[in-house]
PDB file of N, CA and C in Angstrom:
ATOM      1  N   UNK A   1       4.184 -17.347  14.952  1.00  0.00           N
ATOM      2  CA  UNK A   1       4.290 -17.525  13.512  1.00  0.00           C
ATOM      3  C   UNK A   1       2.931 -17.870  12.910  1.00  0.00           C
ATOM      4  N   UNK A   2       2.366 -18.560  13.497  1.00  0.00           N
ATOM      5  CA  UNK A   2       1.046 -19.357  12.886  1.00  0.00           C
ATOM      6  C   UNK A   2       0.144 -17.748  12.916  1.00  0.00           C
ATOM      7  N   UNK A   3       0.333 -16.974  14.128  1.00  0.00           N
ATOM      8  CA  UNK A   3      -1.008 -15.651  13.746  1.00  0.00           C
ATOM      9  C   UNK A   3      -0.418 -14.706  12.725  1.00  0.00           C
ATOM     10  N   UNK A   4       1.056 -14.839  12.419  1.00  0.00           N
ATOM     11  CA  UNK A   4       0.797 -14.420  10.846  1.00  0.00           C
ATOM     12  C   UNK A   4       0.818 -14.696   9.820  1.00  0.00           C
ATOM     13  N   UNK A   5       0.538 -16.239   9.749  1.00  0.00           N
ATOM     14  CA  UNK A   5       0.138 -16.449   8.569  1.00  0.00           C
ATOM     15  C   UNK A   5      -1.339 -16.504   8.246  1.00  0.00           C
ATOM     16  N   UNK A   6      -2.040 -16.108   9.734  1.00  0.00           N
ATOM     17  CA  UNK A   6      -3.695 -16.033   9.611  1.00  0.00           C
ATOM     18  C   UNK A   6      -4.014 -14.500   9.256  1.00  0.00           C
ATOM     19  N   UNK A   7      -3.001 -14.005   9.356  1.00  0.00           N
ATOM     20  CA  UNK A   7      -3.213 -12.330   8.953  1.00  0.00           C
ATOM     21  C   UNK A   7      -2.986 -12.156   7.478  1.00  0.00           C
ATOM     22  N   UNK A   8      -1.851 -12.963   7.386  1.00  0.00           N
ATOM     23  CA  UNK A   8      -1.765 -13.211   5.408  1.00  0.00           C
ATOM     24  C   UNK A   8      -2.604 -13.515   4.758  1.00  0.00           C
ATOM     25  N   UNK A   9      -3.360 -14.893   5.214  1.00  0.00           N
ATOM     26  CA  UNK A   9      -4.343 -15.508   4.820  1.00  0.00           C
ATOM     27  C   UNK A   9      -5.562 -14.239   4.626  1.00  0.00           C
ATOM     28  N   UNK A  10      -5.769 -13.402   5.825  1.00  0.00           N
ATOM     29  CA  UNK A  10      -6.877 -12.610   6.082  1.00  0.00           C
ATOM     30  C   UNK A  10      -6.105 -11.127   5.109  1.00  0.00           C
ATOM     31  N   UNK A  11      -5.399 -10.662   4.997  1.00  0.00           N
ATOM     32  CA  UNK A  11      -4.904  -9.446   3.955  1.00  0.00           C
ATOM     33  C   UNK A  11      -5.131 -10.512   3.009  1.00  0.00           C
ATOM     34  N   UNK A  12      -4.494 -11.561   1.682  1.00  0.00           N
ATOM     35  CA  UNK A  12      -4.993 -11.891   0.810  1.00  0.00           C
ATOM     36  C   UNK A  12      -6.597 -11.845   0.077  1.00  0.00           C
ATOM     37  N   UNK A  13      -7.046 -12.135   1.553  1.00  0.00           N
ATOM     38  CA  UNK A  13      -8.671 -12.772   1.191  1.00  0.00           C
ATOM     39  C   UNK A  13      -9.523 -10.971   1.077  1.00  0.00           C
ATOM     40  N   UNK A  14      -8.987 -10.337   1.918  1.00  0.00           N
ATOM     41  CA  UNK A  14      -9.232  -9.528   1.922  1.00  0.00           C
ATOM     42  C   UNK A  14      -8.773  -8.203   0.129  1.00  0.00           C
ATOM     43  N   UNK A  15      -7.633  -8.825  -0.040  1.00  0.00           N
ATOM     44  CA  UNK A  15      -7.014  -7.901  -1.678  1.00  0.00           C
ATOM     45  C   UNK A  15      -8.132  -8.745  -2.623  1.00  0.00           C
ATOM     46  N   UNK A  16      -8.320 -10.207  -2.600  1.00  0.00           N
ATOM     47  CA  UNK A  16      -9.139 -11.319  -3.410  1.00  0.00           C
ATOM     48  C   UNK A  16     -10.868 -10.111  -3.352  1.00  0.00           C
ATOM     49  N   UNK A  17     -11.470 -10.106  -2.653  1.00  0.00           N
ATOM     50  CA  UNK A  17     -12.490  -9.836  -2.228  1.00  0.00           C
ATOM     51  C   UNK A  17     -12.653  -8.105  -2.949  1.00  0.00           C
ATOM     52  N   UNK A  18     -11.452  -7.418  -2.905  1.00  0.00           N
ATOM     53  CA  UNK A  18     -11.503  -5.544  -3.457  1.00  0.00           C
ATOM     54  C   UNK A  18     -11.230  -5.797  -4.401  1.00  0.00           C
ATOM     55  N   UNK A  19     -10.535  -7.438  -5.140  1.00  0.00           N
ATOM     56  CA  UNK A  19     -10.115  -7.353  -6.679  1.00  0.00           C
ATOM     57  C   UNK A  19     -12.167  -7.322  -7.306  1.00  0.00           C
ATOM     58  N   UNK A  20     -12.578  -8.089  -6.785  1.00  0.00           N
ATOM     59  CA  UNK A  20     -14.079  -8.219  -7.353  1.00  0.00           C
ATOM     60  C   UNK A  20     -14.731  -6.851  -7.862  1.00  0.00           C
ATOM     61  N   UNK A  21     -14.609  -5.851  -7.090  1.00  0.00           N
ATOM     62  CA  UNK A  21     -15.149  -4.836  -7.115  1.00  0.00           C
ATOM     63  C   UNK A  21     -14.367  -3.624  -7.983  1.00  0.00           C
ATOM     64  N   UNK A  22     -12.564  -4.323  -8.086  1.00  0.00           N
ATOM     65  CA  UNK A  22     -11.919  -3.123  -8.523  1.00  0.00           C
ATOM     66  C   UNK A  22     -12.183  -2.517 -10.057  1.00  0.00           C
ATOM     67  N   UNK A  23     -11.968  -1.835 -10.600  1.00  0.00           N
ATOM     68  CA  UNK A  23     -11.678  -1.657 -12.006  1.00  0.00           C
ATOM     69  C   UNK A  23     -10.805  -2.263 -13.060  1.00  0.00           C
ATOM     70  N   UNK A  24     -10.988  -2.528 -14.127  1.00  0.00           N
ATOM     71  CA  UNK A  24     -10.397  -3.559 -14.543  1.00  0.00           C
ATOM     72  C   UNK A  24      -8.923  -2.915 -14.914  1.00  0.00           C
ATOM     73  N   UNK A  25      -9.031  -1.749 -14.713  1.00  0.00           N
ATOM     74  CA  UNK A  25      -7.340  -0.712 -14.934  1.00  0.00           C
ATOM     75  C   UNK A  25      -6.784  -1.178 -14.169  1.00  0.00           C
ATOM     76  N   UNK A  26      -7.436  -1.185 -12.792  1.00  0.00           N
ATOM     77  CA  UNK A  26      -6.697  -1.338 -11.882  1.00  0.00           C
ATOM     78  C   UNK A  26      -6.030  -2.681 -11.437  1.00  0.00           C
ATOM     79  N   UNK A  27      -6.907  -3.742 -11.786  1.00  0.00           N
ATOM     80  CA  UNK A  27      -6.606  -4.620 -12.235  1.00  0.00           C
ATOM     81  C   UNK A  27      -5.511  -5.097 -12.863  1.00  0.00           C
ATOM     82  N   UNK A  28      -5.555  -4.798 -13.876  1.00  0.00           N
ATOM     83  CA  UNK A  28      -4.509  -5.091 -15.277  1.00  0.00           C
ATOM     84  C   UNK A  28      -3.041  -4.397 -14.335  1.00  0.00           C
ATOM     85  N   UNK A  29      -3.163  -2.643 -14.238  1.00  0.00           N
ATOM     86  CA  UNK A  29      -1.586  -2.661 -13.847  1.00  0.00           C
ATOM     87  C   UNK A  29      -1.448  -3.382 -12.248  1.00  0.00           C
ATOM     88  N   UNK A  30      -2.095  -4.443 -11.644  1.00  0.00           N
ATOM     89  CA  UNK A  30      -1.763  -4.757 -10.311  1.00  0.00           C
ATOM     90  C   UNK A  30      -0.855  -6.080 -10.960  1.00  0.00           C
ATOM     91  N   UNK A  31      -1.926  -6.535 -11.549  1.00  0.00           N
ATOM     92  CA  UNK A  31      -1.575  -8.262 -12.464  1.00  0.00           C
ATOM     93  C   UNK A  31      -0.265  -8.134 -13.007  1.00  0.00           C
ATOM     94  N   UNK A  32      -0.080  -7.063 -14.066  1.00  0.00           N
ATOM     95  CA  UNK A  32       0.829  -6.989 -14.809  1.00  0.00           C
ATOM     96  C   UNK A  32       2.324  -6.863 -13.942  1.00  0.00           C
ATOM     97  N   UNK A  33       2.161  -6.234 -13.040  1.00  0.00           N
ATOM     98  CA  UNK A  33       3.430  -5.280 -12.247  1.00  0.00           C
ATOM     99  C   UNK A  33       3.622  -6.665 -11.058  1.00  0.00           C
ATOM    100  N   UNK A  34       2.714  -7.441 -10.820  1.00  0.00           N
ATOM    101  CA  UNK A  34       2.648  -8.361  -9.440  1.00  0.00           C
ATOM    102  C   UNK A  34       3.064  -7.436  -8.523  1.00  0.00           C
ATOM    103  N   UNK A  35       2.121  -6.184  -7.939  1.00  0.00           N
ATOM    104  CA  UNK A  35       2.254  -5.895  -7.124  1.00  0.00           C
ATOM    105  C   UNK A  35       1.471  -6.274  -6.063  1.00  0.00           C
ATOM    106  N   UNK A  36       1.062  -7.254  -5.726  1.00  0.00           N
ATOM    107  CA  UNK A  36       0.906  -7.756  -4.151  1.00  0.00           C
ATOM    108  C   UNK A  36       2.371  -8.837  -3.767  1.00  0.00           C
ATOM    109  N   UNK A  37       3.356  -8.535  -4.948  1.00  0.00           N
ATOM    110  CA  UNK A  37       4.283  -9.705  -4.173  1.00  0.00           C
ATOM    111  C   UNK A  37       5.319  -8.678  -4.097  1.00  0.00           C
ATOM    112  N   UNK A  38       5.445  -7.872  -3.439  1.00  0.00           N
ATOM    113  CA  UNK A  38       6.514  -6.731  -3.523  1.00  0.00           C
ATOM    114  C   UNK A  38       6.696  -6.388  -2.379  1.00  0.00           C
ATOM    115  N   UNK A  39       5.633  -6.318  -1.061  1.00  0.00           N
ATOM    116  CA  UNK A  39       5.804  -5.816   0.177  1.00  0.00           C
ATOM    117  C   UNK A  39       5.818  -6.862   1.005  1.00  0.00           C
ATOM    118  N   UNK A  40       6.628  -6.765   2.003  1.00  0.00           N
ATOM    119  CA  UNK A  40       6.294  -7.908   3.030  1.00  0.00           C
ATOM    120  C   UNK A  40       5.129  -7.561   3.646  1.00  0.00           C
ATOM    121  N   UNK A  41       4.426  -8.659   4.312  1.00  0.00           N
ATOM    122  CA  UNK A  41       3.286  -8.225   4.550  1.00  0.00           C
ATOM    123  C   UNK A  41       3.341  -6.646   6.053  1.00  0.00           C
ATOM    124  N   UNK A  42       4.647  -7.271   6.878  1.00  0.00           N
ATOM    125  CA  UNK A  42       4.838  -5.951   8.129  1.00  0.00           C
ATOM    126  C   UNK A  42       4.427  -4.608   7.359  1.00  0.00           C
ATOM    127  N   UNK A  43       5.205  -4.647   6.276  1.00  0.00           N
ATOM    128  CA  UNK A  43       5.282  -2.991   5.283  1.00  0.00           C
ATOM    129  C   UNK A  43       3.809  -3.130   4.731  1.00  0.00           C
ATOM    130  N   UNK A  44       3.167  -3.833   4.345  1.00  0.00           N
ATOM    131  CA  UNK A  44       1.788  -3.492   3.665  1.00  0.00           C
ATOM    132  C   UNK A  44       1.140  -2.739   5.004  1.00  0.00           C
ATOM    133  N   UNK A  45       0.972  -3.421   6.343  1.00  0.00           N
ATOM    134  CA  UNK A  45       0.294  -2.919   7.592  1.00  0.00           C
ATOM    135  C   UNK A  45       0.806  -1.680   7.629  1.00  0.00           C
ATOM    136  N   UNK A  46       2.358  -1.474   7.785  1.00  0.00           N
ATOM    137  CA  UNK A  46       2.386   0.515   7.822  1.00  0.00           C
ATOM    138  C   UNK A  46       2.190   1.089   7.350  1.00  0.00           C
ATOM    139  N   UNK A  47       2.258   0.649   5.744  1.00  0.00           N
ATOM    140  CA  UNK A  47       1.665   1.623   4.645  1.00  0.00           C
ATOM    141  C   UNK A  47       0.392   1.913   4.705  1.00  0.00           C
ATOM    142  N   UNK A  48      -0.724   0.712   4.969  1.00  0.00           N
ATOM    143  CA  UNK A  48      -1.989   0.938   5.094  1.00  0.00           C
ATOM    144  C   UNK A  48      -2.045   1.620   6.219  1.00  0.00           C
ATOM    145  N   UNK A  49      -1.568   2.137   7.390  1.00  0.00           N
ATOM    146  CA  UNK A  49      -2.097   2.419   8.393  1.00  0.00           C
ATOM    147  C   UNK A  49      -1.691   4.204   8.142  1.00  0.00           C
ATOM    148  N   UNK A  50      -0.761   4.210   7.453  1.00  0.00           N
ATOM    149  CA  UNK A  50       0.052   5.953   7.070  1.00  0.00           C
ATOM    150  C   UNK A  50      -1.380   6.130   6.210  1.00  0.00           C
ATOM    151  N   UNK A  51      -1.549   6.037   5.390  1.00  0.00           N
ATOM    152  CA  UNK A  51      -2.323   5.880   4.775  1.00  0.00           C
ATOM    153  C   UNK A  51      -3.911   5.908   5.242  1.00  0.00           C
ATOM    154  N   UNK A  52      -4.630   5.227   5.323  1.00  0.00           N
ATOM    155  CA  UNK A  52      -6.089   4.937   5.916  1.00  0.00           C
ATOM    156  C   UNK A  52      -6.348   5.348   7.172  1.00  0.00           C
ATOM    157  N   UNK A  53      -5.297   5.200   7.894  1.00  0.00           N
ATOM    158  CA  UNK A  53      -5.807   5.906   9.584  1.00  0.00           C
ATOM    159  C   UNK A  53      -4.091   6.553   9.764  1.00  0.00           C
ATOM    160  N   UNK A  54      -3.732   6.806  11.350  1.00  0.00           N
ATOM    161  CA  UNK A  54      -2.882   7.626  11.645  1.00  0.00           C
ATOM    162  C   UNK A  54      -1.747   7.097  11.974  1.00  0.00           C
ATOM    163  N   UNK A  55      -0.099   7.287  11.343  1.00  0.00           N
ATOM    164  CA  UNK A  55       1.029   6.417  11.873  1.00  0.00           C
ATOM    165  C   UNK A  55       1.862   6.638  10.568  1.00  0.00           C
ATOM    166  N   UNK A  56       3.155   6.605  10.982  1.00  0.00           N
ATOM    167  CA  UNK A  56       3.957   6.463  10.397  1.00  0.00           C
ATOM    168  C   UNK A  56       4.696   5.489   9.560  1.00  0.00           C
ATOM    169  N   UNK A  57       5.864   5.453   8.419  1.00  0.00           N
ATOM    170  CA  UNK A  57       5.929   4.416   7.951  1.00  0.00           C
ATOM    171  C   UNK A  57       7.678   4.180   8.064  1.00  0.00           C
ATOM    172  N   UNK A  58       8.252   2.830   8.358  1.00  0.00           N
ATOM    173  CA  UNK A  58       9.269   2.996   8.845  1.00  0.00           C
ATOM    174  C   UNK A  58      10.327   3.344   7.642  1.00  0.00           C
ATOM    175  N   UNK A  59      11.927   3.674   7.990  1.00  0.00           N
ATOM    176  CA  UNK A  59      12.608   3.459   6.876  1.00  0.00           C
ATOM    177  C   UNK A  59      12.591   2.198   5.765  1.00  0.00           C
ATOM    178  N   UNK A  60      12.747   1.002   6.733  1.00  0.00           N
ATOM    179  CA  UNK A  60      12.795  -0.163   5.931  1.00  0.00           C
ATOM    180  C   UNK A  60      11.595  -0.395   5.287  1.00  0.00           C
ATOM    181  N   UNK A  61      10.578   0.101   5.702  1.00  0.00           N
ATOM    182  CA  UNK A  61       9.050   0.006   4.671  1.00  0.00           C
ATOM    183  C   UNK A  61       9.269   0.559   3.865  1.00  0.00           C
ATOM    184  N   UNK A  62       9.072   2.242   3.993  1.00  0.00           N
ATOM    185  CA  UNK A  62      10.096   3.233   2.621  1.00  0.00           C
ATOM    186  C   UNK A  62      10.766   2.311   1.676  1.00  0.00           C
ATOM    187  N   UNK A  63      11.420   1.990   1.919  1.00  0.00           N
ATOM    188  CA  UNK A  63      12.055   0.930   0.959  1.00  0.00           C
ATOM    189  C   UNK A  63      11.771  -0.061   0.325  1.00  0.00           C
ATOM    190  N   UNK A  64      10.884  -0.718   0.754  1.00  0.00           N
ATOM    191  CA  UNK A  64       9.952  -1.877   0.410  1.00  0.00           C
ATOM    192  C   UNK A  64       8.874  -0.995  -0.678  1.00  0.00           C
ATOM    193  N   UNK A  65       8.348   0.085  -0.300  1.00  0.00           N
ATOM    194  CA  UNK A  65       7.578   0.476  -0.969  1.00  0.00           C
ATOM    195  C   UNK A  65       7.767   1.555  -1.882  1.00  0.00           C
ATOM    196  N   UNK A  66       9.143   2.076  -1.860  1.00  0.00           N
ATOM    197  CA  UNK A  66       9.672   2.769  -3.341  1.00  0.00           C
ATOM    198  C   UNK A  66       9.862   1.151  -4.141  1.00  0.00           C
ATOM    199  N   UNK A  67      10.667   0.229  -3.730  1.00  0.00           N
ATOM    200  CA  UNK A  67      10.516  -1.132  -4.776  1.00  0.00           C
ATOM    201  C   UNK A  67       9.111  -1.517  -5.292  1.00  0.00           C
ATOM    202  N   UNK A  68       8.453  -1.478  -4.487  1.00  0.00           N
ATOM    203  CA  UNK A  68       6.843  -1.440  -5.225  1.00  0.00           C
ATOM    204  C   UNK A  68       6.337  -0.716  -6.027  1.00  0.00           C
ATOM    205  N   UNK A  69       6.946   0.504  -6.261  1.00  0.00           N
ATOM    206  CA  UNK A  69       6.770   1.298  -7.767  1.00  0.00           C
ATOM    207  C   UNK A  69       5.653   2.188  -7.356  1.00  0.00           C
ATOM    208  N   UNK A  70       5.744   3.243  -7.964  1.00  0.00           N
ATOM    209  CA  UNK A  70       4.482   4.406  -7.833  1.00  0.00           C
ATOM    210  C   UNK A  70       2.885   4.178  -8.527  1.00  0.00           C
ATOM    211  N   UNK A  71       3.363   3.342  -9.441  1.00  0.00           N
ATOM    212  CA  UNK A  71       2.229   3.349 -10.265  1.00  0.00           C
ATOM    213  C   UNK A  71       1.404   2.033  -9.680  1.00  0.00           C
ATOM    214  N   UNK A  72       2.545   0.987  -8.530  1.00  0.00           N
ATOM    215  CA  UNK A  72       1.368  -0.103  -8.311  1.00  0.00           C
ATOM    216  C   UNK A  72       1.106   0.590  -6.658  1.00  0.00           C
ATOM    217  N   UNK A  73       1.490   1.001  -6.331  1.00  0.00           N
ATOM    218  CA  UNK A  73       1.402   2.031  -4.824  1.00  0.00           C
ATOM    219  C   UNK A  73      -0.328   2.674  -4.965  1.00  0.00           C
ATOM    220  N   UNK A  74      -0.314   3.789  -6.653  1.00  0.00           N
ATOM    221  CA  UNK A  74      -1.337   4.169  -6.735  1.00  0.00           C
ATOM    222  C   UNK A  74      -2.735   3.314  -6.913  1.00  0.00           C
ATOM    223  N   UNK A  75      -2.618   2.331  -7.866  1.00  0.00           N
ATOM    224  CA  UNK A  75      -3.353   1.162  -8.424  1.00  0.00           C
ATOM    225  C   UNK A  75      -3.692   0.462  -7.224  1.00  0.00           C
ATOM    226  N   UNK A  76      -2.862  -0.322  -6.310  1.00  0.00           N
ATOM    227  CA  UNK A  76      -3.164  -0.924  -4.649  1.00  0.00           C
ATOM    228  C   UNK A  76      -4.441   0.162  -3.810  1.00  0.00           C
ATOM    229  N   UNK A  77      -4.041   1.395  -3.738  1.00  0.00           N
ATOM    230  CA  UNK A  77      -5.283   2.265  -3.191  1.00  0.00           C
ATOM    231  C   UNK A  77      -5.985   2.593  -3.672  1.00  0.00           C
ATOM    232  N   UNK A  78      -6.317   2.943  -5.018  1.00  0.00           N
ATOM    233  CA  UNK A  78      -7.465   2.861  -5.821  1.00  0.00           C
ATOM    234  C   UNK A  78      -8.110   1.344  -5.546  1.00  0.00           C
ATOM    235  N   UNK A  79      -7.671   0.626  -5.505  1.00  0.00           N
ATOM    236  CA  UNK A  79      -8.276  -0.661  -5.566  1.00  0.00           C
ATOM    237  C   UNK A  79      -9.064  -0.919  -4.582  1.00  0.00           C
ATOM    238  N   UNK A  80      -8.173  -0.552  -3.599  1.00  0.00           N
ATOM    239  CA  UNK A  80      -8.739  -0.940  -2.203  1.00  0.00           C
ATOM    240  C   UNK A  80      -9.705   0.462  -1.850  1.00  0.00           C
ATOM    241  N   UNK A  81      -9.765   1.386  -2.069  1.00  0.00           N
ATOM    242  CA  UNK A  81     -10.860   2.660  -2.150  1.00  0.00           C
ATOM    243  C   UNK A  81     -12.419   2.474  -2.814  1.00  0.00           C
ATOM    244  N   UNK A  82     -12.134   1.233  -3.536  1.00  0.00           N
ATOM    245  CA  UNK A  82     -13.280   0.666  -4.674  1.00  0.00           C
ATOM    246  C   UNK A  82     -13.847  -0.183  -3.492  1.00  0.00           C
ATOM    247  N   UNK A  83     -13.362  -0.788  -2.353  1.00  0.00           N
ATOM    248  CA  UNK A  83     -14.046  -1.593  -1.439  1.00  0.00           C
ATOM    249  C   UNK A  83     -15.099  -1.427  -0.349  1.00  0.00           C
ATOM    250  N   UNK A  84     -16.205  -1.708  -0.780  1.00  0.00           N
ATOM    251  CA  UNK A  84     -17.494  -1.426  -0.304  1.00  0.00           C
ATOM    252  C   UNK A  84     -17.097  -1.164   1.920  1.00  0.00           C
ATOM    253  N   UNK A  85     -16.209  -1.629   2.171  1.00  0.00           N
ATOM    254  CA  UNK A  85     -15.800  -1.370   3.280  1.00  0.00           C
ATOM    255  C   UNK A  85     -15.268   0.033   3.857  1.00  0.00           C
ATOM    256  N   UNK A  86     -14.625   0.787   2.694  1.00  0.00           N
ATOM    257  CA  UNK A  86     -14.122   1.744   2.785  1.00  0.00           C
ATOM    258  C   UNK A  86     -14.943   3.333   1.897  1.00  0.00           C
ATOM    259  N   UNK A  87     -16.646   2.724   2.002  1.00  0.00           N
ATOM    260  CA  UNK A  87     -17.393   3.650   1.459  1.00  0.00           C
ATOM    261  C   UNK A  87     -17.641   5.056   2.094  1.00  0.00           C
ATOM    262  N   UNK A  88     -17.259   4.967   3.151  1.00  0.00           N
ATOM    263  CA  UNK A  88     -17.671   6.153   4.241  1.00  0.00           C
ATOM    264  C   UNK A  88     -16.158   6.944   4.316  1.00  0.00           C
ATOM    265  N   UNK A  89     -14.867   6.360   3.409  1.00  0.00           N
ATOM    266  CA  UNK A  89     -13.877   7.450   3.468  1.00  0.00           C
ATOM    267  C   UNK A  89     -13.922   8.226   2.375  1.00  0.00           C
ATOM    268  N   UNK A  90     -13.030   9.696   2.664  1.00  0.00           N
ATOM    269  CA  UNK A  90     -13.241  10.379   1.097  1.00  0.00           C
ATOM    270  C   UNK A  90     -11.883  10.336   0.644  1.00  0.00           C
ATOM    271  N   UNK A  91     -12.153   9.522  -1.051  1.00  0.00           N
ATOM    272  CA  UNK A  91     -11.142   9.232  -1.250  1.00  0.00           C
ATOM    273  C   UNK A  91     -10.209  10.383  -1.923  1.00  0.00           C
ATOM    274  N   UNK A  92     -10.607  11.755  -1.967  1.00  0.00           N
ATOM    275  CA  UNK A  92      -9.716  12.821  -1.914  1.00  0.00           C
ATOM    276  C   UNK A  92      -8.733  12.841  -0.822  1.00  0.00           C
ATOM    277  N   UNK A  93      -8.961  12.479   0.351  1.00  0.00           N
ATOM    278  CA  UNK A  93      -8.414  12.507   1.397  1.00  0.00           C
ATOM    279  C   UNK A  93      -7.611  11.315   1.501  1.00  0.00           C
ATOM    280  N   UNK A  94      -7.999  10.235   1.153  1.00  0.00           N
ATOM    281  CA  UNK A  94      -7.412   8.992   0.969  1.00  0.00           C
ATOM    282  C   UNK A  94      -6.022   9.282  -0.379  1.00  0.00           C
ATOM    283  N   UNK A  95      -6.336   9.838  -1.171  1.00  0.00           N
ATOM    284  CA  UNK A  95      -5.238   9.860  -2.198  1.00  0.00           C
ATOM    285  C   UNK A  95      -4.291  10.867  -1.849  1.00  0.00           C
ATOM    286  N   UNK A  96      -4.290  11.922  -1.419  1.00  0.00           N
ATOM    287  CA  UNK A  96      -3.633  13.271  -0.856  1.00  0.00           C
ATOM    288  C   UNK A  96      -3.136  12.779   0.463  1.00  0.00           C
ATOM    289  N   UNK A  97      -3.309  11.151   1.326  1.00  0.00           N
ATOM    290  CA  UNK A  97      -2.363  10.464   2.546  1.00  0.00           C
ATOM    291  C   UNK A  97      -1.786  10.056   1.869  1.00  0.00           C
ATOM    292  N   UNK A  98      -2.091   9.283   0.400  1.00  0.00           N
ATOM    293  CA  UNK A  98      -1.063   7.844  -0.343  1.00  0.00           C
ATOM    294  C   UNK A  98       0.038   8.710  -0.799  1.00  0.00           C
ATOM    295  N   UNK A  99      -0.436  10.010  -1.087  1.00  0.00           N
ATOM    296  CA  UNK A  99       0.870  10.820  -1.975  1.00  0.00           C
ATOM    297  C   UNK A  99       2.239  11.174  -1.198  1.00  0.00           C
ATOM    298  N   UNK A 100       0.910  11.693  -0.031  1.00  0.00           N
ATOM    299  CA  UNK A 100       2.183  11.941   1.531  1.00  0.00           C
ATOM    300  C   UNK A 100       3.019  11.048   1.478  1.00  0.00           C
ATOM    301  N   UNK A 101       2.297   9.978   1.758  1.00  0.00           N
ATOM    302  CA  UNK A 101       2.976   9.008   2.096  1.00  0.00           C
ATOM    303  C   UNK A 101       4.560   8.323   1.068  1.00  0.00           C
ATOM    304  N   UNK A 102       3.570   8.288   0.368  1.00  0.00           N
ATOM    305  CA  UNK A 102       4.886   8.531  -0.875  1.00  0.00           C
ATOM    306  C   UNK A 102       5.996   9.173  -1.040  1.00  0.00           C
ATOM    307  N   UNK A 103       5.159  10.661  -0.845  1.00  0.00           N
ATOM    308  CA  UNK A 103       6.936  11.638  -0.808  1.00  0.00           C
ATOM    309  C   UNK A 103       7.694  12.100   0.197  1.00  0.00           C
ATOM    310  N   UNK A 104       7.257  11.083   1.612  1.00  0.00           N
ATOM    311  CA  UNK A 104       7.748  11.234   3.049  1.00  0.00           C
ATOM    312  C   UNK A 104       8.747  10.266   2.417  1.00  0.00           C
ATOM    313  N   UNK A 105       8.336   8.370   1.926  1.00  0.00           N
ATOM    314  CA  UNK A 105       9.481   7.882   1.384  1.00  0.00           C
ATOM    315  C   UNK A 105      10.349   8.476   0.555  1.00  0.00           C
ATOM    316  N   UNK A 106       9.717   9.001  -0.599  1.00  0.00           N
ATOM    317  CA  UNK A 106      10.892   8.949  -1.506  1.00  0.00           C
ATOM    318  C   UNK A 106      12.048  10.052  -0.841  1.00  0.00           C
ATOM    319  N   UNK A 107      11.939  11.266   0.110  1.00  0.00           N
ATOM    320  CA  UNK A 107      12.266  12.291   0.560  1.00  0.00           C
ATOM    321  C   UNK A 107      13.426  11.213   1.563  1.00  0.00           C
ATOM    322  N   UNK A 108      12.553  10.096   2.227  1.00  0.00           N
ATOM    323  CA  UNK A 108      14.143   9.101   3.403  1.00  0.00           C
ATOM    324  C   UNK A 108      14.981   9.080   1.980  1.00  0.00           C
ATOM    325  N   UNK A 109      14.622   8.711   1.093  1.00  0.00           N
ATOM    326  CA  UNK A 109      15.505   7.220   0.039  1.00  0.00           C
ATOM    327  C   UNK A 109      16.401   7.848  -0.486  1.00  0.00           C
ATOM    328  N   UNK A 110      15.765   9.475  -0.897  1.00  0.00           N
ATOM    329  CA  UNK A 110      16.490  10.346  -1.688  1.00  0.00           C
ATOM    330  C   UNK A 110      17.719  11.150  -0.634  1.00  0.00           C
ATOM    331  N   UNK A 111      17.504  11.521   0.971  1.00  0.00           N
ATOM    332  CA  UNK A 111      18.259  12.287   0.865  1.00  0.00           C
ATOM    333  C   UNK A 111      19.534  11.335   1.912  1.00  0.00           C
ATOM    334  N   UNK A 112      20.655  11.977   1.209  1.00  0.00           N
ATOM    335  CA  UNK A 112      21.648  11.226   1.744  1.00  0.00           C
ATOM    336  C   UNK A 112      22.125  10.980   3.019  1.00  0.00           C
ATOM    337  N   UNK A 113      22.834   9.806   3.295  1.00  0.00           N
ATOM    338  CA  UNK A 113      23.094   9.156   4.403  1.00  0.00           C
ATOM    339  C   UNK A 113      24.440  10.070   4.903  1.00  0.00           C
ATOM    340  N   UNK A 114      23.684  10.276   6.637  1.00  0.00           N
ATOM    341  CA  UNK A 114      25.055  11.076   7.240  1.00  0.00           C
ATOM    342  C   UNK A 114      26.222  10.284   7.016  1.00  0.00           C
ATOM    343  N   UNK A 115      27.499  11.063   6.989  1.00  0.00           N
ATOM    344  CA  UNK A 115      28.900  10.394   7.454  1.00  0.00           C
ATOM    345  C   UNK A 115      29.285   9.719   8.583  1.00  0.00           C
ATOM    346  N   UNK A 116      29.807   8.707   8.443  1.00  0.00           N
ATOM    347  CA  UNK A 116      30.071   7.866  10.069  1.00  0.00           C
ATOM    348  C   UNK A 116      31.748   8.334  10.191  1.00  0.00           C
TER     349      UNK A 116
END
């Protein structure tokens, strides 16, 4: 329990640190929407990882992250794309994973559940 709340601590400090650099758009709809309090932190790690490097994202993340809304989904990776850490990715490539990623969820959420 205690190493994840040092990983919280370290994703916070880490969103604190890309807010400095972000745009103030991006900003405003993160603030406004409170989207850093929407994902558990497990679902922020799959999303970022579908996303930024290679892996999938589970159903129950899907879910976590259609509740997080499209517009703070987009605003979260723009934000974090603004971070001097992530200068060497192209963020064409970075936005064309977030979208994937997106309509791999909305595609679980949307299509219906077999019959038992």
């Amino acid at each position: 329990m205690a190493s994840l709340n040092v990983y919280s601590v370290l994703v916070v400090l880490f969103l604190t640190c890309g807010a400095v650099m972000a745009t103030k758009e991006n900003d405003q709809i993160i603030k406004e929407n409170n989207c850093e309090t929407k994902m558990g932190f497990p679902c922020v790690l799959e999303a970022f990882t579908s996303i930024f490097k290679t892996g999938s994202i589970s159903n129950k993340c899907c879910g976590e992250l259609f509740v997080l809304g499209k517009v703070c989904h987009s605003a979260l990776v723009k934000r974090t794309l603004e971070n001097p850490l992530f200068k060497y990715v192209s963020p064409a490539t970075i936005i064309a994973q977030s979208v994937q990623t997106w309509n791999n969820c909305l595609a679980l959420i949307d299509s219906p559940s077999p019959s038992t």
